[in-house]
C-alpha atoms as a PDB file:
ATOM      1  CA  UNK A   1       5.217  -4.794  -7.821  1.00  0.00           C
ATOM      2  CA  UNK A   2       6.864  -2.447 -10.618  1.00  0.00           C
ATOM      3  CA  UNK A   3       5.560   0.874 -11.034  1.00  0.00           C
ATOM      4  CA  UNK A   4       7.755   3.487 -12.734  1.00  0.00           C
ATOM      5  CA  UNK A   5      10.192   0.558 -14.037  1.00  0.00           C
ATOM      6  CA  UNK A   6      11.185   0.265 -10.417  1.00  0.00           C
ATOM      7  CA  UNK A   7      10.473  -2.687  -7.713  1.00  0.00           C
ATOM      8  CA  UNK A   8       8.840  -1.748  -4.578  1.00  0.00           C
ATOM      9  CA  UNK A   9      10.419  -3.667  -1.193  1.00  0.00           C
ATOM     10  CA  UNK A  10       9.705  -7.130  -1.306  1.00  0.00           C
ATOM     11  CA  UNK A  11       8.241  -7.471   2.318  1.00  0.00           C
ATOM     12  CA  UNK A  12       8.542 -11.008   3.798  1.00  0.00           C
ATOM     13  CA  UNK A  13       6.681 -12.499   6.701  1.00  0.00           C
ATOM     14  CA  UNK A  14       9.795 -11.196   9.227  1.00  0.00           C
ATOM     15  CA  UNK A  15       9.998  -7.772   7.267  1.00  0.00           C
ATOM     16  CA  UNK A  16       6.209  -7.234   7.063  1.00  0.00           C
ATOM     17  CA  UNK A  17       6.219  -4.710  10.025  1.00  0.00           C
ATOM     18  CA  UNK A  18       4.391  -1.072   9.827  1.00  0.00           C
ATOM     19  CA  UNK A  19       7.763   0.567   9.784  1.00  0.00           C
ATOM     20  CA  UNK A  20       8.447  -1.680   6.637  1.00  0.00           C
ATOM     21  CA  UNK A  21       4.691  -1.191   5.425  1.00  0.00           C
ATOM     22  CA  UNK A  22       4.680   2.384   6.051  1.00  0.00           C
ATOM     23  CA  UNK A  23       8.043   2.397   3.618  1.00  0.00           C
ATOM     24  CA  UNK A  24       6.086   0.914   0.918  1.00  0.00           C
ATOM     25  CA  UNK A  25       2.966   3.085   0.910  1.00  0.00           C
ATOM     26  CA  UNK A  26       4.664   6.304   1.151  1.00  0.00           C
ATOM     27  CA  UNK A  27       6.655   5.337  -2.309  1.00  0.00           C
ATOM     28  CA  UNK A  28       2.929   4.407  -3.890  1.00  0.00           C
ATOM     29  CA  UNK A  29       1.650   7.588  -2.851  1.00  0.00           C
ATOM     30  CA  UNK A  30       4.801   9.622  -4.157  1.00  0.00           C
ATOM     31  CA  UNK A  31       4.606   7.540  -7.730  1.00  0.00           C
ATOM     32  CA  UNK A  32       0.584   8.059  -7.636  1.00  0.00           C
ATOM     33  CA  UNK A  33       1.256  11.219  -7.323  1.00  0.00           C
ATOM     34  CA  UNK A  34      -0.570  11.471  -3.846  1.00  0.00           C
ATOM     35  CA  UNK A  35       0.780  13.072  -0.685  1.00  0.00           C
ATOM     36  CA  UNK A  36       1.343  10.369   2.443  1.00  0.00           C
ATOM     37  CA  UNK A  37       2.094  13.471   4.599  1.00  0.00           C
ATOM     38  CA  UNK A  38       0.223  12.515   7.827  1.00  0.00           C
ATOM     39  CA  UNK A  39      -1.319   9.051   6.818  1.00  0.00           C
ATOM     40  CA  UNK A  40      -2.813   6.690   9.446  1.00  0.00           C
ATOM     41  CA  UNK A  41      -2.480   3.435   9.822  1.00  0.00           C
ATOM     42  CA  UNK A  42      -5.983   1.658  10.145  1.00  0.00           C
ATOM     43  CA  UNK A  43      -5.022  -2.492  10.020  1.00  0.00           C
ATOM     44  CA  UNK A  44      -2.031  -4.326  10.217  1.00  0.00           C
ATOM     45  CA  UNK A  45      -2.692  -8.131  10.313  1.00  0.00           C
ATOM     46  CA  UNK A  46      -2.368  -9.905   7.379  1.00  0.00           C
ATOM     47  CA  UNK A  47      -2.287  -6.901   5.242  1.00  0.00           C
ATOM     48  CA  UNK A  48      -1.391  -3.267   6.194  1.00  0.00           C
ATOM     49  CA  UNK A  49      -3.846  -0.334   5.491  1.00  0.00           C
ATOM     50  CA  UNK A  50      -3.606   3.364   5.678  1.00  0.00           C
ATOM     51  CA  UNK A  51      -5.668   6.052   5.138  1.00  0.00           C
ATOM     52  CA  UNK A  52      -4.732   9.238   3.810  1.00  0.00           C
ATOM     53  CA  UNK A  53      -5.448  12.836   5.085  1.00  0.00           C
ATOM     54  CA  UNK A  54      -4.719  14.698   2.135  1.00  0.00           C
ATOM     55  CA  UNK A  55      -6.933  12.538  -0.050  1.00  0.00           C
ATOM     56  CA  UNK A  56      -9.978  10.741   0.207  1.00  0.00           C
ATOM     57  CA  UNK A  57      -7.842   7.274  -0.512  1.00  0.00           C
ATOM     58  CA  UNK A  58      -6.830   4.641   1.434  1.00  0.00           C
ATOM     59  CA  UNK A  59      -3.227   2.449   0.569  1.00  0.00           C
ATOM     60  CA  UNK A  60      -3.139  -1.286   1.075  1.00  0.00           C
ATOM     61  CA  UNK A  61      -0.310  -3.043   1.433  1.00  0.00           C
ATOM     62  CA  UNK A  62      -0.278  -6.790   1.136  1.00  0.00           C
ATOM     63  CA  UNK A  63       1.891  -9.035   2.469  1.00  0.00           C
ATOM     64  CA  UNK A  64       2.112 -11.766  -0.565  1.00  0.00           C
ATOM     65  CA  UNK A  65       2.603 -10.802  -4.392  1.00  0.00           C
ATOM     66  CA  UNK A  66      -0.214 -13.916  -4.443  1.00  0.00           C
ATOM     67  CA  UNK A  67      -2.840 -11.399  -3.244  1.00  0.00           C
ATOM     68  CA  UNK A  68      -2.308  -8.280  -5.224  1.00  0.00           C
ATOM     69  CA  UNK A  69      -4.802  -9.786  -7.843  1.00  0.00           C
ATOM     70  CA  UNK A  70      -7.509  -9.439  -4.832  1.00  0.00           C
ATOM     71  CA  UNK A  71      -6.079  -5.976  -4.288  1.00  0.00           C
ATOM     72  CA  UNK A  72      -6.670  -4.885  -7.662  1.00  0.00           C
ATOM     73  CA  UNK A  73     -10.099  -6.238  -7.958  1.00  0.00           C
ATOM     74  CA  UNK A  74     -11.098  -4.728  -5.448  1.00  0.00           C
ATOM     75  CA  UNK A  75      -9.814  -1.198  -6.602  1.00  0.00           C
ATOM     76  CA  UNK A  76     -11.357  -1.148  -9.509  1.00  0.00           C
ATOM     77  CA  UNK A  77     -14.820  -2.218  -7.728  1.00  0.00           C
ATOM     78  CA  UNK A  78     -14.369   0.439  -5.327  1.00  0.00           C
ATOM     79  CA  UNK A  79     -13.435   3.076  -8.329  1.00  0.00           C
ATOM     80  CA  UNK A  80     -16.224   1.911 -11.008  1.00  0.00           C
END
């Protein structure tokens, strides 16, 4: 994913770990413009989810570039 003209980590089925994960969605909340400071984990199985204390928001991280069109959908059900 490019945001800010930059590519995240591409995670990999052997790199898709929460330390990885956690990597990922701390550098979506800094470019969002969102602070990670103390964010939980809820699910890591096939994707990785956190939920953030300082916000009322919670990051997804997905394993496969093929599902951030599901990702996105859902956002913008969840935001309209």
């Amino acid at each position: 994913m490019a945001v800010a003209g930059r590519e995240l980590t591409h995670l990999t089925e052997f790199t898709f770990r929460p330390d990885r994960t956690k990597l990922v969605a701390i550098e979506a909340c800094l470019r969002a413009g969102l602070d990670p400071e103390g964010m939980v984990l809820l699910r890591h199985q096939t994707n990785a989810v956190y939920q953030l204390t300082t916000a009322p928001v919670v990051v997804k991280v997905v394993q496969s570039r093929h599902q951030t069109h599901r990702s996105r959908r859902q956002a913008g059900a969840m935001a309209g």
